[in-house]
Protein backbone atom coordinates (compact mmCIF):
# COMPACT_ATOMS: atom_id res chain seq x y z
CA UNK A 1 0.49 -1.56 -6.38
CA UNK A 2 3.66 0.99 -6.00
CA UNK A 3 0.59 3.45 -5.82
CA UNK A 4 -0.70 1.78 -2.50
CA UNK A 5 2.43 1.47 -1.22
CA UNK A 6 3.00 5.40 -1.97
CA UNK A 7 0.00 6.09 -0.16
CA UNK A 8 1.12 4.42 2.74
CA UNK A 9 4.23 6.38 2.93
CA UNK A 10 2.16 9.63 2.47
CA UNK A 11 0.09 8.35 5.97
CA UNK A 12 2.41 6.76 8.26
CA UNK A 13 2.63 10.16 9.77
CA UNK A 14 -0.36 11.37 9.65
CA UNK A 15 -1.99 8.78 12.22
CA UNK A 16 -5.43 9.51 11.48
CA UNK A 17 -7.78 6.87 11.05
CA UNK A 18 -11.03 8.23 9.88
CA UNK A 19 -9.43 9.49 6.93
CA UNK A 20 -9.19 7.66 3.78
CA UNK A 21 -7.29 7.37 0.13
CA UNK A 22 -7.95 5.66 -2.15
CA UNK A 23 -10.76 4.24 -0.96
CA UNK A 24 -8.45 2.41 1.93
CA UNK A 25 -8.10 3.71 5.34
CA UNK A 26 -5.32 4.92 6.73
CA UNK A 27 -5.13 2.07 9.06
CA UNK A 28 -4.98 -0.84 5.83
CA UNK A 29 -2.85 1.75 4.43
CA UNK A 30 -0.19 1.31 7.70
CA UNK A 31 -1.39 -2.50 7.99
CA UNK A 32 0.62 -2.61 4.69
CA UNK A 33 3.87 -0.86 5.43
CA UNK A 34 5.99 -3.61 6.95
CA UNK A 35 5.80 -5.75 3.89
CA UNK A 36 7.08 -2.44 1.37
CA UNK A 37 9.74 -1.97 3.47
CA UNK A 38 13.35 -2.70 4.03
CA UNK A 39 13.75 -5.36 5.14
CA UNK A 40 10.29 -6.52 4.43
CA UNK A 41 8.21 -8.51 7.02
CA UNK A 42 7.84 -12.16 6.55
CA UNK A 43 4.42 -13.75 5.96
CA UNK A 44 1.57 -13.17 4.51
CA UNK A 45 0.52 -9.28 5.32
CA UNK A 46 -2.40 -8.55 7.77
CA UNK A 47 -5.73 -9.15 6.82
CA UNK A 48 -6.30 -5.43 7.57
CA UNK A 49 -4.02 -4.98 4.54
CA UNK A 50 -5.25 -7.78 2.38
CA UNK A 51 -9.18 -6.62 2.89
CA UNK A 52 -8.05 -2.76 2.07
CA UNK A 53 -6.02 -3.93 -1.05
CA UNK A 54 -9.44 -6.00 -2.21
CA UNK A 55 -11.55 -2.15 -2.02
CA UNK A 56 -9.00 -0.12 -3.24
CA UNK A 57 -9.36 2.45 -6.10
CA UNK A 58 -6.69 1.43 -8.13
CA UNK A 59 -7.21 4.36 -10.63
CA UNK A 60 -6.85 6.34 -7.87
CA UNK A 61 -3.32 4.70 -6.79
CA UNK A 62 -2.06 4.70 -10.12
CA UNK A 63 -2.14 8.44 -9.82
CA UNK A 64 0.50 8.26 -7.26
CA UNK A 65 2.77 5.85 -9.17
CA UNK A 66 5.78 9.07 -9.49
CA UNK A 67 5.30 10.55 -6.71
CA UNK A 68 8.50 11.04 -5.09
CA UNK A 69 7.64 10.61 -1.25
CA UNK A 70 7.77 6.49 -1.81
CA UNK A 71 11.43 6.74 -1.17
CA UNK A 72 11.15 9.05 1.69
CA UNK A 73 8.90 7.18 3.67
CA UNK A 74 11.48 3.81 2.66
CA UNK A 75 8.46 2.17 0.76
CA UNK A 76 10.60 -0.33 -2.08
CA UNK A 77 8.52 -0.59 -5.18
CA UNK A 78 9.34 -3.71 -6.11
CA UNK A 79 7.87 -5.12 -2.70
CA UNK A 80 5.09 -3.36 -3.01
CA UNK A 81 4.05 -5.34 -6.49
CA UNK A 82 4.17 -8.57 -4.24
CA UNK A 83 1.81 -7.44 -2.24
CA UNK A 84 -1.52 -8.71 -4.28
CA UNK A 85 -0.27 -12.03 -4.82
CA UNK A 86 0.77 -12.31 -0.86
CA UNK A 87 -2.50 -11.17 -0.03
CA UNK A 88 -4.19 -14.17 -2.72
CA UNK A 89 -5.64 -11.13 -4.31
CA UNK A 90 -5.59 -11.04 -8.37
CA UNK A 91 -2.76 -8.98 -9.60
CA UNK A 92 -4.36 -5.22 -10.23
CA UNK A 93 -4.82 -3.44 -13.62
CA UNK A 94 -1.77 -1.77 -15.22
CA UNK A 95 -1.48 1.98 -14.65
């Protein structure tokens, strides 16, 4: 789940919809950002965020799991492992 939330770091500027990682766009990728960082929405996240966690490649994300641009882009890890369970989503695979 830190993988997704890298990935939406690595998009928030890059504004371009019809591209995709991960097998999520880059719109469920930004749909996700306000509950990975400080100070994290309230709620349960979008249901553009929720439906792109449910597709995503998790492999894929796990691959991003060091990457260093998660603090950059403010993305908190530890929020970003809440995000399954917020969603009612099963908690992913281990990387």
């Amino acid at each position: 789940m830190v993988l997704v939330m890298v990935l939406v770091g690595l998009v928030v500027g890059r504004g371009v919809e019809s591209q995709t990682l991960c097998n999520m766009s880059m719109g469920e990728l930004v749909a996700c950002r306000p509950y990975v960082s400080r100070p994290p929405a309230r709620g349960k996240p979008a249901s553009l965020c929720c439906s792109g966690l449910k597709k995503a490649d998790w492999g894929c994300l796990c691959t991003y799991r060091n990457n260093n641009m998660l603090s950059y882009y403010g993305v908190d890890p530890n929020l970003a492992l809440q995000l399954p369970s917020k969603c009612g989503l099963p908690a992913p695979p281990p990387c």
